[in-house]
N, C-alpha and C. Protein backbone atom coordinates (compact mmCIF):
# COMPACT_ATOMS: atom_id res chain seq x y z
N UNK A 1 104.17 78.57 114.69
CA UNK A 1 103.85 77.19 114.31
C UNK A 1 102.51 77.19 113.58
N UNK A 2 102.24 76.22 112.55
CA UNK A 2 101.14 76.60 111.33
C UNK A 2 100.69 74.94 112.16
N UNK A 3 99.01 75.19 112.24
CA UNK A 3 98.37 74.23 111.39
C UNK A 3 98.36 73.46 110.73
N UNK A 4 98.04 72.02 110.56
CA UNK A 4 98.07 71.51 109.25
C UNK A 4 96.70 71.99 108.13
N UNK A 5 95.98 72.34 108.56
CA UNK A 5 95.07 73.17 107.99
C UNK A 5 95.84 74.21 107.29
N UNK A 6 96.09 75.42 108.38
CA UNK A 6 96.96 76.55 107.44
C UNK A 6 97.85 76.13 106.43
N UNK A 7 98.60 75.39 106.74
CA UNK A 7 99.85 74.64 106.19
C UNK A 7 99.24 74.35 104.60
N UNK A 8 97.84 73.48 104.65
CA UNK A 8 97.70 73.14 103.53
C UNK A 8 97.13 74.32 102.75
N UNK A 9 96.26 74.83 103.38
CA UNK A 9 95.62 76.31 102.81
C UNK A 9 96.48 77.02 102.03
N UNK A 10 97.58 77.40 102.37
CA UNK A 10 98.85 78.49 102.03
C UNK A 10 99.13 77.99 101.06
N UNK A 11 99.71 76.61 101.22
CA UNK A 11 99.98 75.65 100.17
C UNK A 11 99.12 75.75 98.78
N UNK A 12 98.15 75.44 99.23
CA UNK A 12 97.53 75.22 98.19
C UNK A 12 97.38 76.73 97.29
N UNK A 13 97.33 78.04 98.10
CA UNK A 13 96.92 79.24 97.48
C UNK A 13 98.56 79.24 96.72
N UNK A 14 99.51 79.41 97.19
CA UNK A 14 100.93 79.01 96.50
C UNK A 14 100.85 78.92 94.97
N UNK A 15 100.57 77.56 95.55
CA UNK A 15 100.30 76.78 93.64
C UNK A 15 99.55 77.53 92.66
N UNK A 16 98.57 77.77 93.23
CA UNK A 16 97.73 78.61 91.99
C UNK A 16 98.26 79.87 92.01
N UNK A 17 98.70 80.86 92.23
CA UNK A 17 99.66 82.05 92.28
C UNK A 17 100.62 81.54 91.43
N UNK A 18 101.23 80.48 91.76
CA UNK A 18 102.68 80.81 90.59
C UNK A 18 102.41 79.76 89.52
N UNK A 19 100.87 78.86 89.45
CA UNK A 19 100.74 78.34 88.22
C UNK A 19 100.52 79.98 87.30
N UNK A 20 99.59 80.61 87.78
CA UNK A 20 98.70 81.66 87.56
C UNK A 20 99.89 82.20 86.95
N UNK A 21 100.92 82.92 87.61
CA UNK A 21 102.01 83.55 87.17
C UNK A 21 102.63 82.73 86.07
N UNK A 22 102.89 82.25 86.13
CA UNK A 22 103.41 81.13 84.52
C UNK A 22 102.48 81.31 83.45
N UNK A 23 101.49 81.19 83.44
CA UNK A 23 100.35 80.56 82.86
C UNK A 23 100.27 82.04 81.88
N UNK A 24 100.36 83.38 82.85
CA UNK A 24 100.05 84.43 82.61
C UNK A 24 101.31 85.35 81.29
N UNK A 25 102.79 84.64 81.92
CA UNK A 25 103.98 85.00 80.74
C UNK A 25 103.86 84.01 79.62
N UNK A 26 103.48 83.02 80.05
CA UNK A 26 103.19 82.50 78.41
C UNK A 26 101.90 82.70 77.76
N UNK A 27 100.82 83.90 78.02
CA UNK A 27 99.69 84.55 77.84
C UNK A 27 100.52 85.55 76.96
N UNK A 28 101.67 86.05 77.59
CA UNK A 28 102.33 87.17 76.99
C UNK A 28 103.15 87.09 76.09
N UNK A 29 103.82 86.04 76.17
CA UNK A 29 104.91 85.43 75.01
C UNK A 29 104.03 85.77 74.01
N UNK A 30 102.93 84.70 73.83
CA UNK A 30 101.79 84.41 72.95
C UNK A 30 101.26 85.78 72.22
N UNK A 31 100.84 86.74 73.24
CA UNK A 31 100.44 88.18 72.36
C UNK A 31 101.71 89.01 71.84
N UNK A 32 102.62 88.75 72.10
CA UNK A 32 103.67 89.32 71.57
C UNK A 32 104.14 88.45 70.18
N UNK A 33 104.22 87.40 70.11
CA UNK A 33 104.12 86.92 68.92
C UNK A 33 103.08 86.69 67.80
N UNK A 34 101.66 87.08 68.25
CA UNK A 34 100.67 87.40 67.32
C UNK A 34 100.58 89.14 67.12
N UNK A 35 101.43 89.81 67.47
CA UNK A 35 101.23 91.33 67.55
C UNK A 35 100.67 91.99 68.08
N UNK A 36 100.37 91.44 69.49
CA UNK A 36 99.63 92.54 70.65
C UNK A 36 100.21 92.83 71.59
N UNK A 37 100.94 93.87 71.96
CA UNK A 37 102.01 93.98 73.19
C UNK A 37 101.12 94.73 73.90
N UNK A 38 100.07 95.61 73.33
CA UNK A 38 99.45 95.80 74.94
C UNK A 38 98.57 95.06 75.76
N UNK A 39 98.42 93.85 75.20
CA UNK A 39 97.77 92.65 75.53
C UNK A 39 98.80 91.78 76.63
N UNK A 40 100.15 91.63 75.84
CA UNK A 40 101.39 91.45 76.38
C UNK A 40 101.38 92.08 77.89
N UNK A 41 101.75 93.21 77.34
CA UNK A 41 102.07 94.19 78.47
C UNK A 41 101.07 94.01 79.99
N UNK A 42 100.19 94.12 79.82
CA UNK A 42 99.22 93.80 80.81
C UNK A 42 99.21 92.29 81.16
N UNK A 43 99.67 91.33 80.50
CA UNK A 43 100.03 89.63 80.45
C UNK A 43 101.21 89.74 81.82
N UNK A 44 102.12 90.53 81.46
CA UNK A 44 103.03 90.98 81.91
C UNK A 44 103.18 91.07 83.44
N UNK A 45 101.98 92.40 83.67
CA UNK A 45 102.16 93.09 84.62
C UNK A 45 100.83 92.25 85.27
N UNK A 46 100.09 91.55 85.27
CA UNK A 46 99.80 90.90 86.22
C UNK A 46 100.15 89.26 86.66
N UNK A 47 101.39 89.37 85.86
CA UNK A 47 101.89 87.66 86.12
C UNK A 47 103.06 88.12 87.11
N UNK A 48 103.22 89.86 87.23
CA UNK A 48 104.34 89.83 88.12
C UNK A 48 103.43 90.09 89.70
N UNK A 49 102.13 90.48 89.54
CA UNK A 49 101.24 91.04 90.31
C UNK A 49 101.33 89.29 90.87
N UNK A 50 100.55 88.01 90.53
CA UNK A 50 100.96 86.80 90.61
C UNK A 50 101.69 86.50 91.30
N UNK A 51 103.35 86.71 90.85
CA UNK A 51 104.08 86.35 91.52
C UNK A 51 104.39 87.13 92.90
N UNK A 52 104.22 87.85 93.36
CA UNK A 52 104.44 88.73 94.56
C UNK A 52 103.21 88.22 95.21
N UNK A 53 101.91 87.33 95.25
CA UNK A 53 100.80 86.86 95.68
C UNK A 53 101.50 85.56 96.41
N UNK A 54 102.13 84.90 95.37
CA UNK A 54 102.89 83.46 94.89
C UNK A 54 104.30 83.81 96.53
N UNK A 55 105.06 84.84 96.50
CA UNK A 55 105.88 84.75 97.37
C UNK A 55 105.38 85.40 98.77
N UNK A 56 104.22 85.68 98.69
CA UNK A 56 103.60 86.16 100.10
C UNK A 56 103.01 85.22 100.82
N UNK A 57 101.99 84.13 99.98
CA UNK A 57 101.73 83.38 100.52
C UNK A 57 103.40 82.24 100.94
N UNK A 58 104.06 81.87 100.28
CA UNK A 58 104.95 81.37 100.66
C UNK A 58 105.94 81.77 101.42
N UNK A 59 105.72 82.66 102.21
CA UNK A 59 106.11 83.13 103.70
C UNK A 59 105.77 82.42 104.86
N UNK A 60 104.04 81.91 104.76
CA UNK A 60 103.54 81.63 105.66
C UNK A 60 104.25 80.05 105.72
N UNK A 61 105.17 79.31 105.11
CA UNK A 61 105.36 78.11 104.72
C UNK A 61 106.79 78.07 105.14
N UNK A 62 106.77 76.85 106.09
CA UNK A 62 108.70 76.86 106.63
C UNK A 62 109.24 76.23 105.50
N UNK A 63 109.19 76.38 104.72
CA UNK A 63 109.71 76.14 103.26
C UNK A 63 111.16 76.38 102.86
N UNK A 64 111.17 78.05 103.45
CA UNK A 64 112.86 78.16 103.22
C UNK A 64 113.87 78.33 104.48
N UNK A 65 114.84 77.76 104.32
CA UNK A 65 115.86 77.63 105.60
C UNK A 65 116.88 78.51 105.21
N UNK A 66 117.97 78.66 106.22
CA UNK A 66 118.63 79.01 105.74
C UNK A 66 119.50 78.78 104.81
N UNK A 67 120.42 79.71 103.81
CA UNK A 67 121.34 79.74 102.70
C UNK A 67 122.60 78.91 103.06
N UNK A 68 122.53 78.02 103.68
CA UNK A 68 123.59 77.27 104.04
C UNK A 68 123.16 75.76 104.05
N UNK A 69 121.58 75.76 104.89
CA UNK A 69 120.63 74.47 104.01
C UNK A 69 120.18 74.36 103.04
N UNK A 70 119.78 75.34 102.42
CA UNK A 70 119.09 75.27 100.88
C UNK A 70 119.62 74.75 100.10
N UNK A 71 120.80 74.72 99.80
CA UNK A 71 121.03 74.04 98.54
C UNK A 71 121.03 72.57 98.70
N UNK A 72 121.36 71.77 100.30
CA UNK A 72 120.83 70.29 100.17
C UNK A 72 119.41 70.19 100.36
N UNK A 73 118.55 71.15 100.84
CA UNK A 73 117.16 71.20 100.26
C UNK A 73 116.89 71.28 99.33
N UNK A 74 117.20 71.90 98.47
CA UNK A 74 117.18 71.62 96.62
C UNK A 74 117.39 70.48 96.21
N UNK A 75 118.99 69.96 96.66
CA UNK A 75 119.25 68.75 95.75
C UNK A 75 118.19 67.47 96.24
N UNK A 76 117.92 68.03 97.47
CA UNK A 76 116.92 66.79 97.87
C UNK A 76 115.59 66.74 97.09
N UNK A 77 115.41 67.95 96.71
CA UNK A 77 114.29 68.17 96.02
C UNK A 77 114.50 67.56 94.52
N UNK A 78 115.33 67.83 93.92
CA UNK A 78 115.76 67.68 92.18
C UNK A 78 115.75 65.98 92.08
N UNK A 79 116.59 65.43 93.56
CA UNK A 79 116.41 64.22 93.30
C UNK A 79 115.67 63.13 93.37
N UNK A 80 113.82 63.31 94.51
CA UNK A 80 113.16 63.32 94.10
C UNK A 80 112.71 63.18 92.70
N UNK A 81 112.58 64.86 91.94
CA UNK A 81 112.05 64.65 90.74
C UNK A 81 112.36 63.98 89.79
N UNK A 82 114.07 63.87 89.87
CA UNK A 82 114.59 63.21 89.00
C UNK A 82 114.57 61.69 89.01
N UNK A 83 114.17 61.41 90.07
CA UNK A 83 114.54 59.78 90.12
C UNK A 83 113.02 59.24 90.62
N UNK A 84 111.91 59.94 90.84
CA UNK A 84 110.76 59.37 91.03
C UNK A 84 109.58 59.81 90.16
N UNK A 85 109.51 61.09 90.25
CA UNK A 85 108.20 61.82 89.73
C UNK A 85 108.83 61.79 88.47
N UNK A 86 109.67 61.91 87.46
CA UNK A 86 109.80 62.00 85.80
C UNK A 86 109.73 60.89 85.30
N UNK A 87 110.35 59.32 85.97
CA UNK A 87 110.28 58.39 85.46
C UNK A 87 108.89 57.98 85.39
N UNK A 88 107.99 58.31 86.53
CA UNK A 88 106.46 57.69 86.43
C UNK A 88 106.03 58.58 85.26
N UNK A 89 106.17 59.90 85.03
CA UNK A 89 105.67 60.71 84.20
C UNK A 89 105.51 60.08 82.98
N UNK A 90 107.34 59.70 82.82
CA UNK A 90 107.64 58.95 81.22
C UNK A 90 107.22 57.77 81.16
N UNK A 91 106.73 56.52 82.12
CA UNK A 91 105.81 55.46 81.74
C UNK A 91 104.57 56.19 81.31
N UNK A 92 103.79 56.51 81.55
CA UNK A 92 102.35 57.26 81.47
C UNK A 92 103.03 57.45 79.97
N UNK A 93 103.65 58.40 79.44
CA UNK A 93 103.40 59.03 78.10
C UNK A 93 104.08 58.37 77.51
N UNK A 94 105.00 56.34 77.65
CA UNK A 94 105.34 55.77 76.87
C UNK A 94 103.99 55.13 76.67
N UNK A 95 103.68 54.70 77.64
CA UNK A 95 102.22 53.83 77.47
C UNK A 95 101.24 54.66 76.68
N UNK A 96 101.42 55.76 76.41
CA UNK A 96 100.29 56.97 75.43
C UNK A 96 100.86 56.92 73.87
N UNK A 97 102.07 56.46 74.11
CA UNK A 97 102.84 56.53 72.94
C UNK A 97 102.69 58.07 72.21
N UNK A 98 103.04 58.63 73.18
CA UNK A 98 102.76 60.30 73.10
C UNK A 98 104.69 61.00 73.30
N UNK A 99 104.99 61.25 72.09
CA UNK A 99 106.14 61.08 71.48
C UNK A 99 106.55 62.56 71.65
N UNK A 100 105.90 63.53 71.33
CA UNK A 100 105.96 64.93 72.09
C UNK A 100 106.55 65.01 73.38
N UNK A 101 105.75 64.46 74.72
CA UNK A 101 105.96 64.56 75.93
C UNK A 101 106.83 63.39 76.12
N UNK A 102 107.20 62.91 75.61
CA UNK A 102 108.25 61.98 75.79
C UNK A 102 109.45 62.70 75.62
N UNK A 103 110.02 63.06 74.87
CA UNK A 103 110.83 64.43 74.40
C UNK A 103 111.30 65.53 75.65
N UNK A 104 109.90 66.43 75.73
CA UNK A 104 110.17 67.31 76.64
C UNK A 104 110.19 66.54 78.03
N UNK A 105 109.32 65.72 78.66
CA UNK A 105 109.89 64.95 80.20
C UNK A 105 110.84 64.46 79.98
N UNK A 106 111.72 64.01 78.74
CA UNK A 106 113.41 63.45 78.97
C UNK A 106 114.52 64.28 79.39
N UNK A 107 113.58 65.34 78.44
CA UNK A 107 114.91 66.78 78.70
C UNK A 107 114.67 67.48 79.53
N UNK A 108 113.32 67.68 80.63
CA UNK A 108 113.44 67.97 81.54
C UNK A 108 113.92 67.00 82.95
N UNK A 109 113.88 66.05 82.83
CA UNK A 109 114.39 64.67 83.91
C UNK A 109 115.87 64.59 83.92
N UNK A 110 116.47 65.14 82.38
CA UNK A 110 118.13 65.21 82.41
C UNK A 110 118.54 66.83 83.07
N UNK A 111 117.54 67.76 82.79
CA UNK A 111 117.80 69.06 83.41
C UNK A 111 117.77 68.95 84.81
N UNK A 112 117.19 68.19 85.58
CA UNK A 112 116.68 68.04 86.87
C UNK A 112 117.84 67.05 87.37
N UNK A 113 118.37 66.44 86.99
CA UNK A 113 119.66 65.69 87.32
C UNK A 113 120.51 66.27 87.49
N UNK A 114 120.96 67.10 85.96
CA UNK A 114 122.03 68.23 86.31
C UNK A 114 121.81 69.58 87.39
N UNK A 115 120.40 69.62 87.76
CA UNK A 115 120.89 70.98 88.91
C UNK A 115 120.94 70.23 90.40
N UNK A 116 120.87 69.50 89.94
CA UNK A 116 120.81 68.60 91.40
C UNK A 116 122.88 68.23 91.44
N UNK A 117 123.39 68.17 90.45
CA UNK A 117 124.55 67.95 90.58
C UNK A 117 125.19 69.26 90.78
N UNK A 118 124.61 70.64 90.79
CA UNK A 118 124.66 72.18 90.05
C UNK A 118 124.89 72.40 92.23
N UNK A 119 123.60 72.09 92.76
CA UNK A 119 123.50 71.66 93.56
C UNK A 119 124.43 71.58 95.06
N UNK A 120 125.10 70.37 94.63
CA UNK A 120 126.35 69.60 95.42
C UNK A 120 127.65 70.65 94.99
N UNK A 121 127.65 70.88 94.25
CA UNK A 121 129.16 71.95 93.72
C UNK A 121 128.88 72.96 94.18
N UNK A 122 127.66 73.78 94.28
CA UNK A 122 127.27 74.76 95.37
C UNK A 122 127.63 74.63 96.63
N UNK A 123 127.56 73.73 97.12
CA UNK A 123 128.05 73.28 98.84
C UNK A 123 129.23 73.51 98.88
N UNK A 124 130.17 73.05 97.92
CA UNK A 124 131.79 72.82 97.96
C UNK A 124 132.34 74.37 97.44
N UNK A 125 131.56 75.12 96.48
CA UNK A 125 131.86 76.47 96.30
C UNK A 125 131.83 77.15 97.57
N UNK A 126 130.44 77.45 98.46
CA UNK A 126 130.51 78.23 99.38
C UNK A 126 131.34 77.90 100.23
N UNK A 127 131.82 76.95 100.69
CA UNK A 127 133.24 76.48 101.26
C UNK A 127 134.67 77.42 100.81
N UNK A 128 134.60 76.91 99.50
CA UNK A 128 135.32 78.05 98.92
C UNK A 128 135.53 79.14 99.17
N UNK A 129 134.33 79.71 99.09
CA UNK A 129 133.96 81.09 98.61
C UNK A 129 134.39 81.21 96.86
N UNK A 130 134.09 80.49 96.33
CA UNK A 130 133.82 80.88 94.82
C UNK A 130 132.46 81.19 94.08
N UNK A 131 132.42 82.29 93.10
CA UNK A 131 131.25 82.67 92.71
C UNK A 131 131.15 82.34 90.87
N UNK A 132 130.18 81.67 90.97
CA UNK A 132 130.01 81.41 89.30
C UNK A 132 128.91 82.11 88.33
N UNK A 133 128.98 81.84 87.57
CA UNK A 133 127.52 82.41 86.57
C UNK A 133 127.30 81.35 86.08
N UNK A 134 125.90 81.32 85.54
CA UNK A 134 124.85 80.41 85.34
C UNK A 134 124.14 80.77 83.55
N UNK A 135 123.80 79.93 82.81
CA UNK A 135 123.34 80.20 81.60
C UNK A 135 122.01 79.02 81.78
N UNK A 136 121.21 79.42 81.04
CA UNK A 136 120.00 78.50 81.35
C UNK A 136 119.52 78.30 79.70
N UNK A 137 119.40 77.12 79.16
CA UNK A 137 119.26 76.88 77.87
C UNK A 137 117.44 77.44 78.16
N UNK A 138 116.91 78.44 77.20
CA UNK A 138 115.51 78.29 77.26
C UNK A 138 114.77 77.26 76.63
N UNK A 139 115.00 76.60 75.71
CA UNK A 139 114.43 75.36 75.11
C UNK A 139 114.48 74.06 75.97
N UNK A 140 115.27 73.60 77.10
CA UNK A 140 114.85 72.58 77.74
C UNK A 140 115.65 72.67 79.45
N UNK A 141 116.00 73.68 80.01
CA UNK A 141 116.12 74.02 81.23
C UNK A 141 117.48 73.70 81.76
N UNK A 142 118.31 73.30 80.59
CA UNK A 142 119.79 72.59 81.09
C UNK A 142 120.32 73.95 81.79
N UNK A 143 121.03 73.84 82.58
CA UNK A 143 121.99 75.01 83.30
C UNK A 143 123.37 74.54 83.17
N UNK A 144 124.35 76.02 82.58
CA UNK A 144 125.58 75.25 82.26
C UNK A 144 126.36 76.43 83.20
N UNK A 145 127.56 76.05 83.94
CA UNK A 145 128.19 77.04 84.68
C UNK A 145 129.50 77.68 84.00
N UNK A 146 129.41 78.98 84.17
CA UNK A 146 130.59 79.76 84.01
C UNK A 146 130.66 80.27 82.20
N UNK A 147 129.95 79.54 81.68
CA UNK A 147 129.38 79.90 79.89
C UNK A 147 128.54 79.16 79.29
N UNK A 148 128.06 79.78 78.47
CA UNK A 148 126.95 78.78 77.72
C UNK A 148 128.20 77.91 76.39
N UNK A 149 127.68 76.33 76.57
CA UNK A 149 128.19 75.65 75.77
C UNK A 149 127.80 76.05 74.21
N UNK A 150 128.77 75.49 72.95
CA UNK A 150 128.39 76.18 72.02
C UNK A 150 127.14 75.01 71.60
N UNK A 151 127.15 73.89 72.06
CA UNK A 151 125.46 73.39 71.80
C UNK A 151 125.25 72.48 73.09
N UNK A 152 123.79 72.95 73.32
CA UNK A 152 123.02 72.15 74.57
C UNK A 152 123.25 70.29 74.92
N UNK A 153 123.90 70.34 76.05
CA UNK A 153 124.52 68.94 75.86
C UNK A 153 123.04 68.13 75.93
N UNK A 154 122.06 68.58 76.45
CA UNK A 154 120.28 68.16 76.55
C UNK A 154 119.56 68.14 75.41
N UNK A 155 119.65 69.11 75.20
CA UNK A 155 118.79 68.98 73.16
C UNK A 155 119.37 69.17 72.06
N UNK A 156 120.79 69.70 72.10
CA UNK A 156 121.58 70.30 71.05
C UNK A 156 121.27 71.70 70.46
N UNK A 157 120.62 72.66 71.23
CA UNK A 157 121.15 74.07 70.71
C UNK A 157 121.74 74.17 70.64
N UNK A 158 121.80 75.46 69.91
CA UNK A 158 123.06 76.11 70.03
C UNK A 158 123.43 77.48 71.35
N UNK A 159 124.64 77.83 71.55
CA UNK A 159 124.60 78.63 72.89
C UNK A 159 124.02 79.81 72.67
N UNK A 160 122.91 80.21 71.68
CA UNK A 160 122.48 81.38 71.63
C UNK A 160 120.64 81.52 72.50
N UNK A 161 120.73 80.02 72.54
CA UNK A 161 119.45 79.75 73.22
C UNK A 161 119.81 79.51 74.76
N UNK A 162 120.80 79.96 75.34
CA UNK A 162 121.59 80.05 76.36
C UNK A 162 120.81 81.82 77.04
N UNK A 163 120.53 81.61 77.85
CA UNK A 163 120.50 83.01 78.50
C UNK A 163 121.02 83.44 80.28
N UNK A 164 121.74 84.19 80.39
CA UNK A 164 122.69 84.79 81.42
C UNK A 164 121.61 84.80 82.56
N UNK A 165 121.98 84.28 83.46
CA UNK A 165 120.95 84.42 84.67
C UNK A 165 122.12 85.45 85.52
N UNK A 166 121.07 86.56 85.92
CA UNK A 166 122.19 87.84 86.22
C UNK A 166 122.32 87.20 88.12
């Protein structure tokens, strides 16, 4: 049993670990597209250093249940985001009239809807026992099951901006 002290402590070290880890592959994207991969490379290898910080501390956190709750812990989670935290987001950056982030919080608020529906069909699969594959548009986070569509029903790629989540 944690503390609410610990609780928040962990917490809080969490966040900065896997902002850190994010923060750190798009450090690397970045030198790889100006022509520095050993800049990259080391971008790399300590955003994975990050993330193994990022899932240690989140041990200490009853965070994950078991694989039979998780996925209505997820959807509980997605729906949340989707139906509270994106809409306040998108007042803020209508009222900025900030037309950029208006854009990307739409298409991420419609991505966050759909895994939340991704979600609920998970419940009814493992019932099943059916197993699917997953494609994840990289331009705005849509997840499509079983193939990538030939364009993003979220932004309109095309399915080459689709990538196979193994």
């Amino acid at each position: 049993m944690m503390t609410r002290q610990r609780t928040a402590l962990m917490t809080e070290a969490f966040l900065g670990e896997a902002r850190a880890h994010f923060r750190l592959l798009a450090y690397a994207q970045r030198g790889d597209e100006e022509g520095y991969p050993q800049l990259a490379r080391l971008f790399r290898a300590i955003a994975e250093a990050e993330r193994v910080h990022a899932r240690n501390h989140a041990s200490f956190l009853d965070s994950v249940g078991s694989t039979q709750k998780n996925p209505q812990a997820a959807f509980h989670s997605e729906t949340f985001v989707n139906g509270v935290a994106y809409p306040r987001l998108l007042r803020e950056a209508w009222a900025l009239d900030d037309k950029a982030a208006i854009w990307y919080l739409t298409a991420a608020r419609n991505a966050e809807e759909r895994h939340a529906k991704l979600y609920k069909m998970a419940l009814q699969h493992m019932v099943a026992d059916r197993l699917s594959v997953y494609f994840v548009c990289e331009n705005c986070g849509w997840v499509a099951e079983d193939a990538a569509p030939d364009l993003c029903p979220n932004c309109g790629k095309p399915a080459a901006s689709f990538r196979r989540v193994p």
